[in-house]
N, C-alpha and C. Protein backbone atom coordinates (compact mmCIF):
# COMPACT_ATOMS: atom_id res chain seq x y z
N UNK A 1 0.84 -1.19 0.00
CA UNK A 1 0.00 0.00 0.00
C UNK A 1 0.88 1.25 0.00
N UNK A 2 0.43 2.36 -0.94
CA UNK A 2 1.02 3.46 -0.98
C UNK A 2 0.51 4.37 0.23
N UNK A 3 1.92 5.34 0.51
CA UNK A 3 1.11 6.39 1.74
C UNK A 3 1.70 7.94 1.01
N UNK A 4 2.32 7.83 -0.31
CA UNK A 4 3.21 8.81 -0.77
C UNK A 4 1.69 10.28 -1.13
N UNK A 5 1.66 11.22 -0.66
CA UNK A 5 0.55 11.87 -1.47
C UNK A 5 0.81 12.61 -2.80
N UNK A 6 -0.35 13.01 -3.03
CA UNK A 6 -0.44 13.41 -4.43
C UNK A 6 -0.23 14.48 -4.62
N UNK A 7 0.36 14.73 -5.92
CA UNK A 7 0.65 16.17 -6.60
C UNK A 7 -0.81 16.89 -6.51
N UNK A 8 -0.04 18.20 -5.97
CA UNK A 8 -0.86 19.38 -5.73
C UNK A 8 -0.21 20.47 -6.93
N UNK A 9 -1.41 20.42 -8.02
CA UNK A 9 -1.02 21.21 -9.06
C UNK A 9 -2.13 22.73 -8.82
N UNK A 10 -3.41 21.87 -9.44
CA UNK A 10 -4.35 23.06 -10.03
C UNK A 10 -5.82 22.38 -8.88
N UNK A 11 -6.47 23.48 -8.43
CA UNK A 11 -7.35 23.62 -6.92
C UNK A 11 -8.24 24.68 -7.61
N UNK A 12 -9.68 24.11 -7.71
CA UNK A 12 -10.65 25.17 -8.35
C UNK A 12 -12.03 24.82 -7.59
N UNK A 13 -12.59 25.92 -7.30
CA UNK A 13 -13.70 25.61 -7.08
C UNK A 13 -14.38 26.98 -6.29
N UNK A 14 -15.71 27.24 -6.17
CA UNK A 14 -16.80 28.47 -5.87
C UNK A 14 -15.36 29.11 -4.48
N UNK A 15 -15.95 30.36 -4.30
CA UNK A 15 -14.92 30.75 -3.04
C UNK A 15 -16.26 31.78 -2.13
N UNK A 16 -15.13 31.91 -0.71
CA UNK A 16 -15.86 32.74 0.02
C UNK A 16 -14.74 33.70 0.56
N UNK A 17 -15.40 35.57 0.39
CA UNK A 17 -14.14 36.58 0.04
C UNK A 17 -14.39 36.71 2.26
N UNK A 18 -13.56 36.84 2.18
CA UNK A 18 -13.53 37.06 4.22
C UNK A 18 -12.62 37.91 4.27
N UNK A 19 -12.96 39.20 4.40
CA UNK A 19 -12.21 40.74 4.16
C UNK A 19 -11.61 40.85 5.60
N UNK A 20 -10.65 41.84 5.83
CA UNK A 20 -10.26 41.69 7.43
C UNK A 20 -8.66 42.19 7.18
N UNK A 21 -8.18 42.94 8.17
CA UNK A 21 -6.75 42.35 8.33
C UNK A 21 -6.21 41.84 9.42
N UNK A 22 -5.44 40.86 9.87
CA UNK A 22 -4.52 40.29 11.23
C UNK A 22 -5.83 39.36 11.77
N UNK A 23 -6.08 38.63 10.84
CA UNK A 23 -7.71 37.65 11.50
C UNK A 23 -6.35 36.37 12.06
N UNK A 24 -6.68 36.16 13.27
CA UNK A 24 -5.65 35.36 14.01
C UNK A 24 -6.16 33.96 14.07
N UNK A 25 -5.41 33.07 14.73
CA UNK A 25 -5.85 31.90 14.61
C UNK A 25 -7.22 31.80 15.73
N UNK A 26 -7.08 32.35 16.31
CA UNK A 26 -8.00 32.12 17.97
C UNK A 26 -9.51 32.90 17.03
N UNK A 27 -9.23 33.55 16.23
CA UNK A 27 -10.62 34.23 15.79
C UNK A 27 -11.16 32.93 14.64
N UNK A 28 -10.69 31.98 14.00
CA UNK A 28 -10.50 31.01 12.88
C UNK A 28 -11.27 30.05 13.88
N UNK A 29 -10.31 29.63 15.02
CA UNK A 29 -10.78 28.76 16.12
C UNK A 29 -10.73 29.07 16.75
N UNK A 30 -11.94 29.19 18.15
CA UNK A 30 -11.63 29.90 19.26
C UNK A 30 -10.80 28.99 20.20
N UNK A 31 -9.79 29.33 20.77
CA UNK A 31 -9.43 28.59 22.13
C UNK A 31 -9.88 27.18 22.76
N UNK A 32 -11.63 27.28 22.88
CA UNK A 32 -12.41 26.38 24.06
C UNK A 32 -12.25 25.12 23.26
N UNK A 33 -11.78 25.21 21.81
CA UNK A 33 -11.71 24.28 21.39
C UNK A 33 -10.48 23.13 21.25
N UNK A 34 -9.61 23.92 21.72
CA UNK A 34 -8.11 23.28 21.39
C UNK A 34 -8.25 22.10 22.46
N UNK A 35 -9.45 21.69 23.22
CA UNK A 35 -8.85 20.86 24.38
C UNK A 35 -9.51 19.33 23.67
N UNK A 36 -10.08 19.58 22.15
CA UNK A 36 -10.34 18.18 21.60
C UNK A 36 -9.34 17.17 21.45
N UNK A 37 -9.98 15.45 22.04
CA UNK A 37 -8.82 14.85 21.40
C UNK A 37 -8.37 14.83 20.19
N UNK A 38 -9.55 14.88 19.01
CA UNK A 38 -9.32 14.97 17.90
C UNK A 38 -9.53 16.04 16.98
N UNK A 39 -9.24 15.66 15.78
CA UNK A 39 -9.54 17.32 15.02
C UNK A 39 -11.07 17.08 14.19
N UNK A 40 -11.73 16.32 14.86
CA UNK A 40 -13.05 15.64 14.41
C UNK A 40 -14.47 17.07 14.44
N UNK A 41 -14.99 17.04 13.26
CA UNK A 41 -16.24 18.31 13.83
C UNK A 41 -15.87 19.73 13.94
N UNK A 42 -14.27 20.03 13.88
CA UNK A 42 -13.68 21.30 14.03
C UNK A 42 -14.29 22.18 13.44
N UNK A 43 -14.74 21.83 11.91
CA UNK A 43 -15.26 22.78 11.10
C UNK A 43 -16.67 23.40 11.18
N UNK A 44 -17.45 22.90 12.48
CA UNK A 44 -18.36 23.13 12.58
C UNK A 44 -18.24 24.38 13.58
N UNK A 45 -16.96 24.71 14.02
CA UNK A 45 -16.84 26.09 14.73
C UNK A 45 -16.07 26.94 14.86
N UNK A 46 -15.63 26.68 13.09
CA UNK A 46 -14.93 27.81 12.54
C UNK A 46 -15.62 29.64 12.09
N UNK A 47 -14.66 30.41 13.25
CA UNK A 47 -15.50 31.72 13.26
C UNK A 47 -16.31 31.80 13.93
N UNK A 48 -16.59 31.02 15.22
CA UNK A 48 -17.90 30.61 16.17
C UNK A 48 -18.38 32.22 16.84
N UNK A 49 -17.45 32.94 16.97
CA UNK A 49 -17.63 33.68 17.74
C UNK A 49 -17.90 35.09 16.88
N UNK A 50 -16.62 35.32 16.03
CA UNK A 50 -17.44 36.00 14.79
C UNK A 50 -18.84 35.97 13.87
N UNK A 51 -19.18 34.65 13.69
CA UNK A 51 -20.29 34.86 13.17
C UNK A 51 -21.54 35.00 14.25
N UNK A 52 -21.41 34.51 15.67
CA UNK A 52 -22.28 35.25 16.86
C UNK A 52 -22.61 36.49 16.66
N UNK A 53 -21.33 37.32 16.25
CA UNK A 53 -21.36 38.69 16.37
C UNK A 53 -21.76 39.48 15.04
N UNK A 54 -22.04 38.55 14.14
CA UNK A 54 -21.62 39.07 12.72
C UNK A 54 -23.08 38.20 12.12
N UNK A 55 -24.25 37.89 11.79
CA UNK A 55 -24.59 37.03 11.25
C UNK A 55 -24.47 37.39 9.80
N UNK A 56 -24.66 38.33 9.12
CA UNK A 56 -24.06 38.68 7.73
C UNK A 56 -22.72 38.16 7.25
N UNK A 57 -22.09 37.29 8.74
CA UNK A 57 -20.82 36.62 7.91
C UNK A 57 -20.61 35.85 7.04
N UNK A 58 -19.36 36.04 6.70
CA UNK A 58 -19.16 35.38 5.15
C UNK A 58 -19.50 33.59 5.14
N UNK A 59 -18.78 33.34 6.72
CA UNK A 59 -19.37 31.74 6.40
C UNK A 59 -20.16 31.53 6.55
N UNK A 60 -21.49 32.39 7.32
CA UNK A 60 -22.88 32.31 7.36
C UNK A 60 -23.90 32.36 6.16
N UNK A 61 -22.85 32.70 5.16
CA UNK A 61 -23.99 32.96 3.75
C UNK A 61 -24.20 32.07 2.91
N UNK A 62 -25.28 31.79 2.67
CA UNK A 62 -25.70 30.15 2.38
C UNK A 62 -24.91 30.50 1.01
N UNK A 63 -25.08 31.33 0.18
CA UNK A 63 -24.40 31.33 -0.99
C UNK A 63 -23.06 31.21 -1.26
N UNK A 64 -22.26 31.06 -0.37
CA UNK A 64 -20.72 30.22 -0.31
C UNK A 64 -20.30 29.17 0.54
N UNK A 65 -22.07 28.56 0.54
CA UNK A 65 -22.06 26.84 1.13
C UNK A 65 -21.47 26.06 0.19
N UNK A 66 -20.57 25.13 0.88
CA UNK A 66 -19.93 24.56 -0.29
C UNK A 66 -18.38 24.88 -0.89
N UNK A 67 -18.04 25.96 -0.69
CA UNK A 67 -17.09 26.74 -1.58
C UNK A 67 -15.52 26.23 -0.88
N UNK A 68 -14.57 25.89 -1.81
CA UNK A 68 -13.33 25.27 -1.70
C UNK A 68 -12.44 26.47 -1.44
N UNK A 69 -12.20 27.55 -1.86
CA UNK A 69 -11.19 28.65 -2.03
C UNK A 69 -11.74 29.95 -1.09
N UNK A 70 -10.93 30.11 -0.45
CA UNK A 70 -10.85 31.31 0.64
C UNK A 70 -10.14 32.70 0.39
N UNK A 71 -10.58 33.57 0.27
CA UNK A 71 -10.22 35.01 -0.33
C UNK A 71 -9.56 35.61 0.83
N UNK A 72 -8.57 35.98 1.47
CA UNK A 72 -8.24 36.93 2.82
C UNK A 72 -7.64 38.34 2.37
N UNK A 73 -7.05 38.29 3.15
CA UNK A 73 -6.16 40.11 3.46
C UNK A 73 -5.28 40.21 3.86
N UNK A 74 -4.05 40.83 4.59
CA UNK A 74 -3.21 40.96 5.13
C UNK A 74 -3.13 40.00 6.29
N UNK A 75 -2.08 39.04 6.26
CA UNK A 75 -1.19 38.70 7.57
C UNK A 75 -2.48 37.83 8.01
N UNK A 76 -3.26 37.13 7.67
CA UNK A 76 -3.88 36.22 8.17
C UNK A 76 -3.35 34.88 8.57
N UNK A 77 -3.89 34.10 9.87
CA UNK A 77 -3.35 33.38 10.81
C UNK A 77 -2.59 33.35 11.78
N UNK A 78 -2.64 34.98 12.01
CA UNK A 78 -1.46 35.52 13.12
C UNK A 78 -1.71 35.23 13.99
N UNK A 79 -1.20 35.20 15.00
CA UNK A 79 -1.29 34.49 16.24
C UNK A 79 -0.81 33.09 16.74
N UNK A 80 -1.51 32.49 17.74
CA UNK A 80 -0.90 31.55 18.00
C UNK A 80 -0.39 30.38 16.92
N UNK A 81 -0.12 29.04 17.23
CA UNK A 81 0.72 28.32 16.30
C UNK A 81 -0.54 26.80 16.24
N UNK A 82 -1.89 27.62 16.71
CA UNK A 82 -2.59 25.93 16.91
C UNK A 82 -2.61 25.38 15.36
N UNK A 83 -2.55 24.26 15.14
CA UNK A 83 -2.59 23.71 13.92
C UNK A 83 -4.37 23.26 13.86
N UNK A 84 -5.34 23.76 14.59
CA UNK A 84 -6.88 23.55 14.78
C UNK A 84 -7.07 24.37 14.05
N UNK A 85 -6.43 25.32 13.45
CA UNK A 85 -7.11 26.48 12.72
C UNK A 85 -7.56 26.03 10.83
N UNK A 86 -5.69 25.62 10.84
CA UNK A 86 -6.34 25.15 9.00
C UNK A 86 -6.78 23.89 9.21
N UNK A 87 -6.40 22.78 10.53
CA UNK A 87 -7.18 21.58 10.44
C UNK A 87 -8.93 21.96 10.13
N UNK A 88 -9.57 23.12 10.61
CA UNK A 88 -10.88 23.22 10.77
C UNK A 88 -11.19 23.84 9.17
N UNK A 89 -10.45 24.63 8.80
CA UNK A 89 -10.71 24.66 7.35
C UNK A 89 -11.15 23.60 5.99
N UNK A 90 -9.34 23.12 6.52
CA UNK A 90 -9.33 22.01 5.28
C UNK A 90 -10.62 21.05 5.57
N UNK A 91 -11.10 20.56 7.08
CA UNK A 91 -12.54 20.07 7.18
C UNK A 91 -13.69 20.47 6.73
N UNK A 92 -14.24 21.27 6.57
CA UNK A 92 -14.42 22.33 6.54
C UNK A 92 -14.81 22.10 4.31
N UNK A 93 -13.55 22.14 3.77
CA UNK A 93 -13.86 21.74 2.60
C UNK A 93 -13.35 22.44 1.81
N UNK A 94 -12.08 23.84 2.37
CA UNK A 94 -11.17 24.45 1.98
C UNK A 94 -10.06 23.71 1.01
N UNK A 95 -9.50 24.39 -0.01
CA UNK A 95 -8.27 23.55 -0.50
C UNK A 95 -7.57 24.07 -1.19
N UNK A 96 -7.86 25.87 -1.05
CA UNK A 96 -6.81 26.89 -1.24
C UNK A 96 -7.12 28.22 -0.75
N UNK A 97 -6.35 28.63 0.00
CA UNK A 97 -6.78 30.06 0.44
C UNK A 97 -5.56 31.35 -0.69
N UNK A 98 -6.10 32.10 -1.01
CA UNK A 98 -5.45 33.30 -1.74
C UNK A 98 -5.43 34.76 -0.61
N UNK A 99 -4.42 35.09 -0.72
CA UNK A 99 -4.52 36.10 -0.01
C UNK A 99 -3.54 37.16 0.33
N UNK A 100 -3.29 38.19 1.24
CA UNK A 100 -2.05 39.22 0.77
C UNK A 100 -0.99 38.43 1.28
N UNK A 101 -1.04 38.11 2.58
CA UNK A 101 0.12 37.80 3.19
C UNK A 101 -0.42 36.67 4.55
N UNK A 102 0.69 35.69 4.72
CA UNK A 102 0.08 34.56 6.19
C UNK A 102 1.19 34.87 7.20
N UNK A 103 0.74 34.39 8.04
CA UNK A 103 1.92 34.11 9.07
C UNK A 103 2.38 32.53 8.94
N UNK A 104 3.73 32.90 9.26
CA UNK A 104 4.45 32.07 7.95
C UNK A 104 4.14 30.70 9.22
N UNK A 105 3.69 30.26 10.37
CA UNK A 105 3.60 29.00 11.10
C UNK A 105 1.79 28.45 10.69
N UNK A 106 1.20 29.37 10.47
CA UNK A 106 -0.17 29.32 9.73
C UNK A 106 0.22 28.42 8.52
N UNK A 107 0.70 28.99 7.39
CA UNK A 107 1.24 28.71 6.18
C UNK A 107 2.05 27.16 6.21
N UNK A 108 2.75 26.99 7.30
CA UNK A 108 3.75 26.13 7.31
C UNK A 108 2.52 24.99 7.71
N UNK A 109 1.31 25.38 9.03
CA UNK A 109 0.43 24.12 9.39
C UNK A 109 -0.41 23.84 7.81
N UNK A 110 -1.04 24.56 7.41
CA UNK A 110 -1.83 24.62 6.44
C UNK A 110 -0.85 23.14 5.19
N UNK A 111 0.32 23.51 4.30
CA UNK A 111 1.15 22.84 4.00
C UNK A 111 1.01 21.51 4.44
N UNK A 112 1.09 21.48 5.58
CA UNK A 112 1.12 19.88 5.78
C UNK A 112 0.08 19.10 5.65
N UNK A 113 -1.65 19.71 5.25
CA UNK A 113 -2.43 19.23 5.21
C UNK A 113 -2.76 19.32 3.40
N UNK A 114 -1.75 19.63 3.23
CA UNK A 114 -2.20 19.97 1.85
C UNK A 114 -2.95 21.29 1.24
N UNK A 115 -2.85 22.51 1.73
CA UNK A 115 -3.67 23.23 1.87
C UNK A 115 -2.82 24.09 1.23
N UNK A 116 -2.55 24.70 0.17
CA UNK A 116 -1.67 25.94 0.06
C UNK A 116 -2.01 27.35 -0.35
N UNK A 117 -1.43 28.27 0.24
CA UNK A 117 -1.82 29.48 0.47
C UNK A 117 -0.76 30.53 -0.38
N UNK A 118 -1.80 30.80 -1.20
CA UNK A 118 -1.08 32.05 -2.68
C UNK A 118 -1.05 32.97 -1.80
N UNK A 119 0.06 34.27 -2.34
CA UNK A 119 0.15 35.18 -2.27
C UNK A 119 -0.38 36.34 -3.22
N UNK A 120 -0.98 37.37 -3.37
CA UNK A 120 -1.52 38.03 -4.20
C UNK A 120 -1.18 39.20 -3.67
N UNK A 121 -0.99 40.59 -4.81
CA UNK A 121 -0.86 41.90 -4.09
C UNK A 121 -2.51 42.40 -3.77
N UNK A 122 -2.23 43.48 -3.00
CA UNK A 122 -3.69 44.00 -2.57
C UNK A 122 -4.94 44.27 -3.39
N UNK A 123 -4.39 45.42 -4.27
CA UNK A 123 -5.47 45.19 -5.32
C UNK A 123 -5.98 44.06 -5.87
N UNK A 124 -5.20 43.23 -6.09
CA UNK A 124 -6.01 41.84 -6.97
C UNK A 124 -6.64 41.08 -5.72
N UNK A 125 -6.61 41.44 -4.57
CA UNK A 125 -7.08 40.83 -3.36
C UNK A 125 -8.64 41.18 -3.66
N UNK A 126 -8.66 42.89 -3.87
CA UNK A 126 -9.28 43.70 -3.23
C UNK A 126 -10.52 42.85 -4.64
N UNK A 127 -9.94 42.92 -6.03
CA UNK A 127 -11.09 42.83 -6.85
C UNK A 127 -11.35 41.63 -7.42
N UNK A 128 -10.54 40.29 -6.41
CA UNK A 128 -11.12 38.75 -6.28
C UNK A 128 -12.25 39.17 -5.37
N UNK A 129 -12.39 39.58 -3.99
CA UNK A 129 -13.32 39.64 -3.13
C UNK A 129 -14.46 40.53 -3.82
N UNK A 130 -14.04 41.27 -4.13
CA UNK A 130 -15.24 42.12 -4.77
C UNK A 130 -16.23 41.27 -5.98
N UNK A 131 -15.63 40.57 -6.79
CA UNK A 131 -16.51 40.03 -7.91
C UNK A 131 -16.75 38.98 -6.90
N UNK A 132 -16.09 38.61 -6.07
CA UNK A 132 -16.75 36.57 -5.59
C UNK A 132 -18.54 37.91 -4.77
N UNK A 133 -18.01 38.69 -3.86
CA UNK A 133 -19.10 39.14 -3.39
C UNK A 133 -20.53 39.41 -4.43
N UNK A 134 -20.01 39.60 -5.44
CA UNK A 134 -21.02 40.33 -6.63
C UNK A 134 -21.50 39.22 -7.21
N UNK A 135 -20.53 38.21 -7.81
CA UNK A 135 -20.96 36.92 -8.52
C UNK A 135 -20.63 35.42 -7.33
N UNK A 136 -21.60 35.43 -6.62
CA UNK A 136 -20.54 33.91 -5.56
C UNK A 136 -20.42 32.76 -6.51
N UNK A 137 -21.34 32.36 -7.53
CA UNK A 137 -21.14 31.22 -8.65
C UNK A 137 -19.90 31.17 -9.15
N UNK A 138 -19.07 32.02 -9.29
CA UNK A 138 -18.09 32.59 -10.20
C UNK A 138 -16.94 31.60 -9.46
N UNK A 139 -16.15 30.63 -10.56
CA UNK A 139 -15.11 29.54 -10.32
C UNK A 139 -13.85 30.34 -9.97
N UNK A 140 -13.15 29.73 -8.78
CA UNK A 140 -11.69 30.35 -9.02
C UNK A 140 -10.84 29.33 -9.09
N UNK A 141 -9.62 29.37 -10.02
CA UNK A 141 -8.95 28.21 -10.29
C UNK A 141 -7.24 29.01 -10.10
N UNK A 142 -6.76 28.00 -8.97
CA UNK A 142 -5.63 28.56 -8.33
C UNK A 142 -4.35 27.57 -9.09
N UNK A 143 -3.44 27.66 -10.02
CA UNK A 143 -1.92 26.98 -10.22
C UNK A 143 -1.06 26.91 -8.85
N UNK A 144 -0.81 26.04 -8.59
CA UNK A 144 0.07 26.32 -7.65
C UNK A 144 1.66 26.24 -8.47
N UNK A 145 1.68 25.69 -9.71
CA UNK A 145 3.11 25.99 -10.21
C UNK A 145 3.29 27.08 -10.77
N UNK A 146 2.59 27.34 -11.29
CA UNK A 146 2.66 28.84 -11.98
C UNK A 146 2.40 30.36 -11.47
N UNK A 147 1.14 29.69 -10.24
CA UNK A 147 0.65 30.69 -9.54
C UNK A 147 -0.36 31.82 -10.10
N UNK A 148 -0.94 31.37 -11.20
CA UNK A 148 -1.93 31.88 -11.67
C UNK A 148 -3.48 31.62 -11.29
N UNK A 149 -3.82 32.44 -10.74
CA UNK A 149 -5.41 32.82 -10.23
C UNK A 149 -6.47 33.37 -11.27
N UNK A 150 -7.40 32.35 -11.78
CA UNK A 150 -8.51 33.21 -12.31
C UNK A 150 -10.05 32.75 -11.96
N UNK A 151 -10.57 33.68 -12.04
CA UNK A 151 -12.04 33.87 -11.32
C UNK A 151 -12.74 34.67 -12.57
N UNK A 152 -13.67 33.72 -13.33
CA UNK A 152 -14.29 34.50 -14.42
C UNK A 152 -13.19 35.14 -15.56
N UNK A 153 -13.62 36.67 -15.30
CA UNK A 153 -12.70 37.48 -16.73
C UNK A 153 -11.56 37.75 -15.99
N UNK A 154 -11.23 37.48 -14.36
CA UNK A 154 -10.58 38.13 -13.90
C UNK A 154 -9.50 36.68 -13.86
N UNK A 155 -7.66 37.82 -14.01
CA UNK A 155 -6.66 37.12 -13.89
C UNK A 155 -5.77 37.59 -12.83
N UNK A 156 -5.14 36.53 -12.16
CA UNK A 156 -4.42 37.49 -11.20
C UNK A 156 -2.93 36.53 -11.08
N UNK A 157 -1.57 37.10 -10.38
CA UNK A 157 -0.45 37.05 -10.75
C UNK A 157 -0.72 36.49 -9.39
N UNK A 158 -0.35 35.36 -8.42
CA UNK A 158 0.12 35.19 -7.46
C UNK A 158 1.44 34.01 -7.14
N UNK A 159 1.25 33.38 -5.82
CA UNK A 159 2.75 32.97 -6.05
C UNK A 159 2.50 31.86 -4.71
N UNK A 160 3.26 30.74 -4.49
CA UNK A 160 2.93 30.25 -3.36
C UNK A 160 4.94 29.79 -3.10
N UNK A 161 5.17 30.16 -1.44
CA UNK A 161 6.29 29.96 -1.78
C UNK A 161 7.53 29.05 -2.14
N UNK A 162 8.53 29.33 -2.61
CA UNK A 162 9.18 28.51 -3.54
C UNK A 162 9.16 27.26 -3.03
N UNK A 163 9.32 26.50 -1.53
CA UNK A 163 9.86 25.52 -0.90
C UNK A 163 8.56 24.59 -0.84
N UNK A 164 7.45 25.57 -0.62
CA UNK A 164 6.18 24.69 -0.45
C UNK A 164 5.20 24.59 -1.91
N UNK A 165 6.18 25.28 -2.90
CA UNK A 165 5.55 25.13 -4.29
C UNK A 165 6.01 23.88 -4.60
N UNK A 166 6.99 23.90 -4.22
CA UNK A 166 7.94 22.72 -5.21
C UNK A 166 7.44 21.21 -4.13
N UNK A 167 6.86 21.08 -3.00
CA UNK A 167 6.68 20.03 -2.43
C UNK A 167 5.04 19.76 -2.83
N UNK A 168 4.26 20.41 -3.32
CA UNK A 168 3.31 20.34 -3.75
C UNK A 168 3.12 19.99 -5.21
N UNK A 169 3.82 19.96 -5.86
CA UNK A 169 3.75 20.14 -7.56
C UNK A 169 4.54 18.67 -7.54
N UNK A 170 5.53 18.59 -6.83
CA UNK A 170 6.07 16.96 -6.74
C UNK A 170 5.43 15.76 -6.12
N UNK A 171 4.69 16.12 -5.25
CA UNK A 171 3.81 15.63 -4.28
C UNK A 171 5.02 15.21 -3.20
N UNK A 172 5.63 16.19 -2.61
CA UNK A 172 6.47 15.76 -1.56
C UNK A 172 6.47 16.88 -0.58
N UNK A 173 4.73 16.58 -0.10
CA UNK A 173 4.49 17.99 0.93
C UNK A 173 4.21 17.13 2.31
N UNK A 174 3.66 16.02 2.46
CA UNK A 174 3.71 15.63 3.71
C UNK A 174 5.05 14.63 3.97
N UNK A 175 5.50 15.19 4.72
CA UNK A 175 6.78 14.39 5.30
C UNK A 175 6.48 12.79 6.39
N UNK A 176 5.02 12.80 7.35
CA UNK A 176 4.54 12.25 7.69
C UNK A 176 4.08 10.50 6.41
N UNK A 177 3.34 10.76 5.73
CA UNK A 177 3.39 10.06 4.34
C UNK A 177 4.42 9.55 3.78
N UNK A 178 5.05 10.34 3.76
CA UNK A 178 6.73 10.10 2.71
C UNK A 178 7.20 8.96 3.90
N UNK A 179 7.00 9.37 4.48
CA UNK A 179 8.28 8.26 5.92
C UNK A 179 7.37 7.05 5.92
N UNK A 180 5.57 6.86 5.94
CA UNK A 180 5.46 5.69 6.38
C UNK A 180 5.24 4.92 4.60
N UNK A 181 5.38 5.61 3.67
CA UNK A 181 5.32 5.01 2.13
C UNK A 181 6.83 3.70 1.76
N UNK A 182 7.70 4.76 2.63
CA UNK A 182 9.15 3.98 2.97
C UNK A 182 9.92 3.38 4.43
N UNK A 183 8.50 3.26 4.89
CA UNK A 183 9.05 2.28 6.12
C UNK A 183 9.61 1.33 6.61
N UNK A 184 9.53 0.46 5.39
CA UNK A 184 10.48 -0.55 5.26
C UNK A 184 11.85 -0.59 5.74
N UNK A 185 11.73 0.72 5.02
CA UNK A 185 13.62 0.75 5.13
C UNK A 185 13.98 1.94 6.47
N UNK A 186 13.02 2.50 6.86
CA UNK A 186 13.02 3.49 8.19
C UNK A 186 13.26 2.04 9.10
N UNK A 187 12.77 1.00 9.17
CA UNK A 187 12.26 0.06 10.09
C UNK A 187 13.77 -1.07 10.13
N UNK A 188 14.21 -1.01 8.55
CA UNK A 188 15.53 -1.84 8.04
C UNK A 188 16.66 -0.66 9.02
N UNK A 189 16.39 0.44 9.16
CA UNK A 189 17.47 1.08 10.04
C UNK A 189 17.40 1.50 11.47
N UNK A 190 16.66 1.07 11.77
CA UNK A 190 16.00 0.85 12.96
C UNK A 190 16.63 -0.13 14.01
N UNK A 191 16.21 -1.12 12.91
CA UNK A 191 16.96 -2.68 13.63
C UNK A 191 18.78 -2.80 13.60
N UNK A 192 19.48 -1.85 12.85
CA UNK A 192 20.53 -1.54 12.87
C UNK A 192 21.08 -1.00 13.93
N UNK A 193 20.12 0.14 14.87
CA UNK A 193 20.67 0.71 15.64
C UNK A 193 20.59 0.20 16.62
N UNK A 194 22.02 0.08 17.78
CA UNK A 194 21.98 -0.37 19.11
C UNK A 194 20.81 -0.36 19.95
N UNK A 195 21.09 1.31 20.06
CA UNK A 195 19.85 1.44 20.96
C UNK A 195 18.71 1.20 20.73
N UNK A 196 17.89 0.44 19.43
CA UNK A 196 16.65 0.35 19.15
C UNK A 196 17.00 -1.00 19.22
N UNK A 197 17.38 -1.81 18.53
CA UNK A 197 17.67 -3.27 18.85
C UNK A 197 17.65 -3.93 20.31
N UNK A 198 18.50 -3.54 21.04
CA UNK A 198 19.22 -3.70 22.21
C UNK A 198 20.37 -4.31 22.01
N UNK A 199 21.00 -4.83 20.95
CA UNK A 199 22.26 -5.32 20.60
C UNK A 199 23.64 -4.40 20.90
């Protein structure tokens, strides 16, 4: 049985624009939640507290039920380092977020789930969110090798970075996978070593 994952090329599908800047992880997931054993149901309380406060929120709008691609703003995922945040996404049904800028331990959890996060300058931020708000039907189809974003008539230049482009386009983004695809031989050096042997 294979455990190697798959090339992460091209990620398309309806989006939801979530305007904001410095939206942290604790606002994504609140806190009360980090004490799950598992990352089971997460997605059912993503923004729990924002959309309390907000019911016009973006994940509250039935018209980007469904939607794979996440539109942000500046420096999103700041804050703490919980990995509950893109776990609740990618549940959730996420499988590319576009946006100005992440915090790069956000970016780095996201990655390991397969999740990768373009970079875009502001304006093309500003007038992805604006048409997904105007048209929500409207497809966005993200390259991760090329880094080309388009949504309808609209094209946009983005970029995902070099280290986590290239482990995605090869399919050599989970390191977890990669090790148990070749365990054999993790396990063949294993029995080599003293201290794991007892020899």
């Amino acid at each position: 049985m294979s455990y190697a994952p798959e090339r992460i090329v091209t990620l398309s599908g309806r989006a939801i624009p979530l305007r904001g800047n410095d939206i942290d992880t604790d606002r994504i997931m609140p806190a009360r939640y980090l004490r799950a054993v598992s990352f089971e149901g997460l997605e059912g309380h993503l923004f729990e507290d924002d959309r309390k406060a907000n019911p016009q929120h973006p994940f509250s709008d039935p018209r980007h039920a469904g939607a794979a691609i996440l539109i942000v703003n500046r420096n999103f995922g700041c804050g703490s380092s919980r990995e509950h945040a893109p776990q609740g996404l990618a549940r959730y049904g996420i499988r590319a977020i576009v946006g100005e800028s992440f915090s790069e331990i956000f970016q780095g959890n996201s990655a390991m789930l397969g999740l990768p996060c373009f970079a875009a300058d502001p304006a093309a931020i500003e007038q992805l969110q604006t048409l997904i708000e105007r048209t929500p039907d409207v497809v966005v189809e993200a390259n991760v090798e090329s880094g080309a974003i388009t949504a309808g008539p609209l094209r946009v230049a983005g970029s995902v970075s070099p280290a986590l482009r290239d482990g995605f386009v090869s399919g050599r983004w989970n390191p977890t996978a990669m090790l148990l695809d070749r365990f054999d031989e993790v396990r063949a050096i294993a029995n080599r070593l003293p201290y794991v042997s007892g020899f």
